[in-house]
Protein backbone atom coordinates (compact mmCIF):
# COMPACT_ATOMS: atom_id res chain seq x y z
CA UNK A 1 76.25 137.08 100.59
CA UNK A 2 74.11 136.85 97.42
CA UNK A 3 76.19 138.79 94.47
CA UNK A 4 74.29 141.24 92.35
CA UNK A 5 74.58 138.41 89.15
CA UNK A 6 72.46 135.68 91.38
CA UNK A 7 70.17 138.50 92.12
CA UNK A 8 69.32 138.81 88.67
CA UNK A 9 69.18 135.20 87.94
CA UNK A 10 67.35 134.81 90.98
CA UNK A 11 64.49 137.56 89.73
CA UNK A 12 64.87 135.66 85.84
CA UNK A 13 63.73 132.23 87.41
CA UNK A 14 60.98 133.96 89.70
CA UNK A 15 59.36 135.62 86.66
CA UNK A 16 59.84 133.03 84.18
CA UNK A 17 58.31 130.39 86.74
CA UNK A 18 55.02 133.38 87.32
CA UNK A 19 52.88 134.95 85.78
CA UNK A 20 54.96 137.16 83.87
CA UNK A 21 55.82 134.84 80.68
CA UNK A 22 52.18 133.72 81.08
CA UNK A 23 51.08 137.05 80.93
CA UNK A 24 53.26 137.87 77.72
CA UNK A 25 51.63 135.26 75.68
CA UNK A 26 47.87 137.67 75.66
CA UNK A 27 50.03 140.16 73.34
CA UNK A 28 51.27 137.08 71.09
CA UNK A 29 54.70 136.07 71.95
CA UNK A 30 55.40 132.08 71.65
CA UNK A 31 57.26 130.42 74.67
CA UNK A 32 60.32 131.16 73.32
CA UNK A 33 59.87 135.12 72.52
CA UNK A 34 58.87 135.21 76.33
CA UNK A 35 61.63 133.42 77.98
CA UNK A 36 64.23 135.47 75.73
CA UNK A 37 62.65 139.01 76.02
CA UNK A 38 61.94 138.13 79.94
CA UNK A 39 66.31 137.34 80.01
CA UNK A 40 66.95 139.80 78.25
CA UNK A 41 65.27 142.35 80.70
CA UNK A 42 67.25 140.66 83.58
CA UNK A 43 70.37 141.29 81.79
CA UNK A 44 70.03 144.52 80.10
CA UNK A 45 72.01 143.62 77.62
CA UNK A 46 73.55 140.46 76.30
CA UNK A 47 74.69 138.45 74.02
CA UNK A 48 72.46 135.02 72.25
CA UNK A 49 75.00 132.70 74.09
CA UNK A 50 74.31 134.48 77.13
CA UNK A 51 70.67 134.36 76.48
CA UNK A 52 70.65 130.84 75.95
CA UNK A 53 72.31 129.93 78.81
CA UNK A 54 70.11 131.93 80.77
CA UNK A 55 66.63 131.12 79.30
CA UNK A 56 67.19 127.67 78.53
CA UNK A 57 66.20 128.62 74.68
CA UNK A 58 67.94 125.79 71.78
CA UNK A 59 71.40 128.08 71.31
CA UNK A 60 70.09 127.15 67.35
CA UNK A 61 67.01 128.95 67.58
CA UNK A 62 68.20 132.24 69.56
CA UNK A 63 69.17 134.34 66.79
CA UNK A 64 66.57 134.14 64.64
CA UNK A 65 63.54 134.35 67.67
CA UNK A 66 65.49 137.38 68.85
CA UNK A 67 65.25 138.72 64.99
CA UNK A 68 61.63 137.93 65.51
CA UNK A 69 61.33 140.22 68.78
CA UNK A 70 63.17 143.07 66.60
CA UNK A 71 60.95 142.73 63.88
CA UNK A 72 57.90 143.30 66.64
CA UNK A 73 59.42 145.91 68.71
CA UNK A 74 61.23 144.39 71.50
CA UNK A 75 64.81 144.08 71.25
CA UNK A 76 67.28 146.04 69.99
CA UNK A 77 70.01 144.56 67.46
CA UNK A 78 73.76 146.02 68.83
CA UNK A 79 76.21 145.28 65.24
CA UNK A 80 78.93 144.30 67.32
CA UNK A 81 80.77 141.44 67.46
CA UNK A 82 79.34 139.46 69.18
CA UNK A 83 76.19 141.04 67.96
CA UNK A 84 74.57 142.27 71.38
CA UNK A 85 70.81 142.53 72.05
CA UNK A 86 69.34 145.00 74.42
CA UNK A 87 65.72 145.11 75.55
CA UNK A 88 63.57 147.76 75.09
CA UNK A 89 61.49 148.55 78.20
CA UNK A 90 57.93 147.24 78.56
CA UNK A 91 56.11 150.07 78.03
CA UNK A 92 58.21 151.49 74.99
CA UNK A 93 57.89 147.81 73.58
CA UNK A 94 54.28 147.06 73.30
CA UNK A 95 54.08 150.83 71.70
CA UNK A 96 56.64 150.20 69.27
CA UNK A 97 54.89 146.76 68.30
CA UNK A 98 51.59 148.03 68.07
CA UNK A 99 53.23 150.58 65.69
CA UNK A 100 54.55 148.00 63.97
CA UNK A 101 50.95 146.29 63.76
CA UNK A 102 49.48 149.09 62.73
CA UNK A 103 52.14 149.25 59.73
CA UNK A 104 51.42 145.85 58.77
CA UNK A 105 48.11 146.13 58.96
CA UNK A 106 48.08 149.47 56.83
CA UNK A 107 50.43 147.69 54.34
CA UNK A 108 48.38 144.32 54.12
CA UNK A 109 45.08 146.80 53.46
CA UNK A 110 46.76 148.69 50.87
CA UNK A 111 47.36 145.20 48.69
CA UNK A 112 43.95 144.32 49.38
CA UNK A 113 42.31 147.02 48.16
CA UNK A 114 45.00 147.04 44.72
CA UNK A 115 43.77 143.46 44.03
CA UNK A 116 40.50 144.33 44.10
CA UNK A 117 41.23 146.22 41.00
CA UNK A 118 42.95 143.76 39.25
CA UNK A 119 41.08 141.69 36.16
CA UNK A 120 41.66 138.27 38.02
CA UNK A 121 39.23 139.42 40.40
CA UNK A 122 36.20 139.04 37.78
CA UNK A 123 37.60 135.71 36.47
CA UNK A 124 37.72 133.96 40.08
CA UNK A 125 34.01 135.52 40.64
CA UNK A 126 32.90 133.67 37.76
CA UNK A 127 34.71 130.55 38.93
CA UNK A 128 33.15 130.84 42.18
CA UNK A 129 29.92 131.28 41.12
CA UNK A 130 29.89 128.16 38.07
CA UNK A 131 31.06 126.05 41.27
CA UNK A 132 28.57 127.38 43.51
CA UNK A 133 25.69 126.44 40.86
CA UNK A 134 27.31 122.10 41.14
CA UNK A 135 27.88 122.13 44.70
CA UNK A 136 24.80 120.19 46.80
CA UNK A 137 22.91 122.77 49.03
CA UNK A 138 23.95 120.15 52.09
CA UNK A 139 27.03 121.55 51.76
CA UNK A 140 26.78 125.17 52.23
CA UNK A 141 26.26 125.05 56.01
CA UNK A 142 28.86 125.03 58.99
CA UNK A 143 29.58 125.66 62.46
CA UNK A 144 31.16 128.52 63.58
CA UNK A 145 33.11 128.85 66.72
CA UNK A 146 34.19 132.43 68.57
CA UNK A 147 32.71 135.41 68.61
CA UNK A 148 35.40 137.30 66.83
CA UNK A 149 35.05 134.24 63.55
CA UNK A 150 30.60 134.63 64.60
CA UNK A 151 30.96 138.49 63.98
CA UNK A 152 33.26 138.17 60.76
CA UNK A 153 29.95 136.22 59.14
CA UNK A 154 27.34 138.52 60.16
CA UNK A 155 29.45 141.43 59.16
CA UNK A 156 29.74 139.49 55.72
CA UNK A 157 25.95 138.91 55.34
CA UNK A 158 25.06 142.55 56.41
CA UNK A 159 27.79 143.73 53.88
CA UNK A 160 26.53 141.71 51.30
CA UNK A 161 22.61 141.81 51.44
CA UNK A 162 20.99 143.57 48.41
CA UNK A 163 17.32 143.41 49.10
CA UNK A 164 16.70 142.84 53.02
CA UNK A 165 18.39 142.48 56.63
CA UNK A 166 16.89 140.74 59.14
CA UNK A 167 18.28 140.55 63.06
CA UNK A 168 16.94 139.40 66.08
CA UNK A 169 18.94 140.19 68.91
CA UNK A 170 19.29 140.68 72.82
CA UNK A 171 19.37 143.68 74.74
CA UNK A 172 23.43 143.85 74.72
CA UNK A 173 23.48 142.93 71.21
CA UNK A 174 21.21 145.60 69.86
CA UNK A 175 24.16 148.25 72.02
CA UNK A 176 26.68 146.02 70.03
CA UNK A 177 24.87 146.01 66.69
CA UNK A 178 24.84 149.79 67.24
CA UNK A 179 28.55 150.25 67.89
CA UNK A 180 29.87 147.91 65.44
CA UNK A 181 27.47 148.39 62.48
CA UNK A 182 26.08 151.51 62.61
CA UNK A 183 27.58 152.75 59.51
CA UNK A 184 27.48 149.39 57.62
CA UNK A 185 23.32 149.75 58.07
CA UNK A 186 23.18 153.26 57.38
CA UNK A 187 25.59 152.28 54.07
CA UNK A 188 22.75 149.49 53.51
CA UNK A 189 19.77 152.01 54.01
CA UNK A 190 20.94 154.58 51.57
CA UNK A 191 21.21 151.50 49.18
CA UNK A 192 17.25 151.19 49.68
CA UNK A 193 18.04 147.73 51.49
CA UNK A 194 15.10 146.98 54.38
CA UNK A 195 16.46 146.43 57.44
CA UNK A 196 14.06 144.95 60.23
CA UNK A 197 15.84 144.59 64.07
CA UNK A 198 13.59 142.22 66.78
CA UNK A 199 15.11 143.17 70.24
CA UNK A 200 14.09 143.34 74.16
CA UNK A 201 14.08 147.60 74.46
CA UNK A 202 14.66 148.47 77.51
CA UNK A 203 15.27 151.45 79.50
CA UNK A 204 19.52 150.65 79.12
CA UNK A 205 19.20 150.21 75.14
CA UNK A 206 16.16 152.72 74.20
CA UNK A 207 18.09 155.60 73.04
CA UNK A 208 20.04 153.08 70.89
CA UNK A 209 17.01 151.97 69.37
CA UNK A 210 15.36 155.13 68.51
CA UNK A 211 18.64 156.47 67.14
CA UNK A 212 18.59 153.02 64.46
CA UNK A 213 15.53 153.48 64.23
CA UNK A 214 15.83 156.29 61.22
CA UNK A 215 17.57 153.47 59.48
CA UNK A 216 15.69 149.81 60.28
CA UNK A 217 11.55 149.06 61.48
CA UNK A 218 12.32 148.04 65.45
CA UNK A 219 10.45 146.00 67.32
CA UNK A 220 10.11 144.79 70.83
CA UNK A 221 9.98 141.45 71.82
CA UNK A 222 9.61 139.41 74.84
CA UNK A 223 12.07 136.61 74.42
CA UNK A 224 10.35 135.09 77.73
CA UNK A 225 7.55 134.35 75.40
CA UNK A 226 8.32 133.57 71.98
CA UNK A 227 11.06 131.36 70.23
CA UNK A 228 14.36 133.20 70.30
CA UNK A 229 17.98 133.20 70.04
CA UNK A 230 19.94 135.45 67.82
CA UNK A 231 20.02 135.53 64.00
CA UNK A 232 20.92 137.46 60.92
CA UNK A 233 19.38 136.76 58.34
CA UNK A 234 20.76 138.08 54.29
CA UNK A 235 17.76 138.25 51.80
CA UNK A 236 16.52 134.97 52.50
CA UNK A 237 19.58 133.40 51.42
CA UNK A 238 22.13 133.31 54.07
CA UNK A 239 22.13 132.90 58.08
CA UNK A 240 23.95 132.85 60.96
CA UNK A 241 21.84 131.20 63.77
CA UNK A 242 23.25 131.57 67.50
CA UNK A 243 23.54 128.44 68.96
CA UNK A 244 24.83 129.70 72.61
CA UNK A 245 23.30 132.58 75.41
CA UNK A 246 25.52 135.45 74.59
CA UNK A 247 25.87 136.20 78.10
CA UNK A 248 25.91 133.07 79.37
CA UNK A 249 28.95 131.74 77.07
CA UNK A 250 32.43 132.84 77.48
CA UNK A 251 33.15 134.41 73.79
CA UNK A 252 36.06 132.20 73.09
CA UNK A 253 33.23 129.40 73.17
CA UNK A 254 30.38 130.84 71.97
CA UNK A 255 28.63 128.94 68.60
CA UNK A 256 26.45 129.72 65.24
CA UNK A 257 25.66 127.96 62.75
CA UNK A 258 26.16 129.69 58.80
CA UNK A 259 23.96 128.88 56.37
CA UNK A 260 23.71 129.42 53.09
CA UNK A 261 20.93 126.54 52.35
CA UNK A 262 18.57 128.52 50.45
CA UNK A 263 15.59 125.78 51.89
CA UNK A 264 16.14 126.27 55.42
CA UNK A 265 16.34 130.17 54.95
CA UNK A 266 13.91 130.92 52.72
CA UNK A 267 11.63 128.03 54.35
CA UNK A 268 11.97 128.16 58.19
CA UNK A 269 14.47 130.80 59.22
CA UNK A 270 12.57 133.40 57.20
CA UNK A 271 9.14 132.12 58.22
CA UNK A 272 9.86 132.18 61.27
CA UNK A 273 11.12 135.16 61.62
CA UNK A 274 7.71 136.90 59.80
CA UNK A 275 5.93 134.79 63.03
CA UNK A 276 7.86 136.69 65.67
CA UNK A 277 8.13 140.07 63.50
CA UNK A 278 4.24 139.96 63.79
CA UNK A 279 4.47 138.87 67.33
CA UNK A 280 6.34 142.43 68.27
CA UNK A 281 5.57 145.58 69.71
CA UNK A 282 5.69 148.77 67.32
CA UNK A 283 8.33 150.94 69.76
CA UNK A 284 8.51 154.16 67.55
């Protein structure tokens, strides 16, 4: 007859062997994280010998990854001795560590925005910018890989344009444009920068486009028919040029290339651009 302690290991070794511990490693725990919190929810509550025995975790390295899963929310500390550990349950975990995010991430956004006050700031401007005039134009260009790292530059250039905007788009990205950077254009409108969006309109994305259009000149264009794939393009300076199909790449691998080559912007990407900007249909 199977005791109620072989159960337990029993359930440990199923999990740990599934999809659970896989599963754990979307919300950012490393292998070791997962195979402790995973024991310690088969034991309740334990002590880091215990775990160690049970999750097969270096006895040298339990304390301090179990200090790591009370730092993010998932174990409880017990000062006894023996300390004791006691998990938290799934659901109250992942709440307490994205409270604990959020914390972070308020904290880390407070220091950012105090050092943009500080005096060093205008000194490593200047730095940048004596640099920038030496460095060979070959150099400021680069691939970039993942749509998260893809958006981070186009937010950068739209952030940072002063005299024009330029996108071309697809029909999803226009939707996307709309719910990511609808305030960052209407911030670069009021600032009297020109803002010109090429995108298919269709029947799923027209009440997106009218609404941006109070802020940006929209135009339709038949990507069946003319040169295309996505690009924004920063006062004729700076690029990002979509190397992939946006919905025919997963995003993990989707590609760009950033530019900052003022010859290839102001010389072909910009050109080219005026081609299929003359090449659309007036929508509104």
């Amino acid at each position: 007859m199977i005791n109620v302690k072989e159960k337990k290991l029993s359930a440990y070794k199923e999990l740990v062997s599934g999809e659970a511990v896989e599963a754990l490693k979307s919300i950012g725990l490393n292998l070791y994280e997962r195979k402790l919190y995973v024991a310690l929810l088969a034991k309740g509550t334990a002590t880091a010998g215990e775990l160690a025995e049970l999750s097969g975790v270096p006895r040298a390295r339990v304390y301090d990854v179990l200090e790591s899963l009370a730092d993010k929310g998932f174990v409880i500390i017990q000062q006894s001795k023996p300390l004791r550990y006691v998990a938290l349950s799934p659901k109250e975990a992942l709440d307490r560590a994205a409270n604990v995010i959020k914390e972070k991430m308020k904290s880390s956004l407070e220091v950012l925005q105090k050092f943009k006050e500080n005096p060093v700031i205008e000194q490593l401007e200047k730095l940048h910018q004596e640099r920038l005039e030496e460095i060979d134009t070959a150099e400021l260009v680069g691939t970039v890989k993942g749509k998260y790292i893809i958006d981070q530059h186009e937010e950068s250039i739209l952030r940072n344009a002063r005299e024009s905007i330029d996108i071309i788009t697809s029909d999803e990205g226009l939707k996307e444009l709309y719910r990511k950077y609808a305030a960052l254009l209407q911030e670069a409108y009021e600032q009297g920068i020109k803002i010109r969006i090429l995108a298919p309109i269709t029947e799923e994305n027209k009440k997106i486009a009218e609404i941006l259009s109070d802020i940006a000149e929209i135009r339709n264009i038949n990507i069946h028919e003319v040169p295309y794939t996505r690009m924004v393009l920063g006062d004729k300076k700076q690029a990002v040029v979509h190397l992939t199909h946006d919905k025919e790449t997963h995003p993990v691998q989707q590609t760009s290339i950033w530019t900052g080559t003022e010859h290839f912007v102001s010389n072909f990407a910009s050109k080219l651009y005026e081609m299929l900007w003359e090449k659309g249909e007036k929508v509104f």
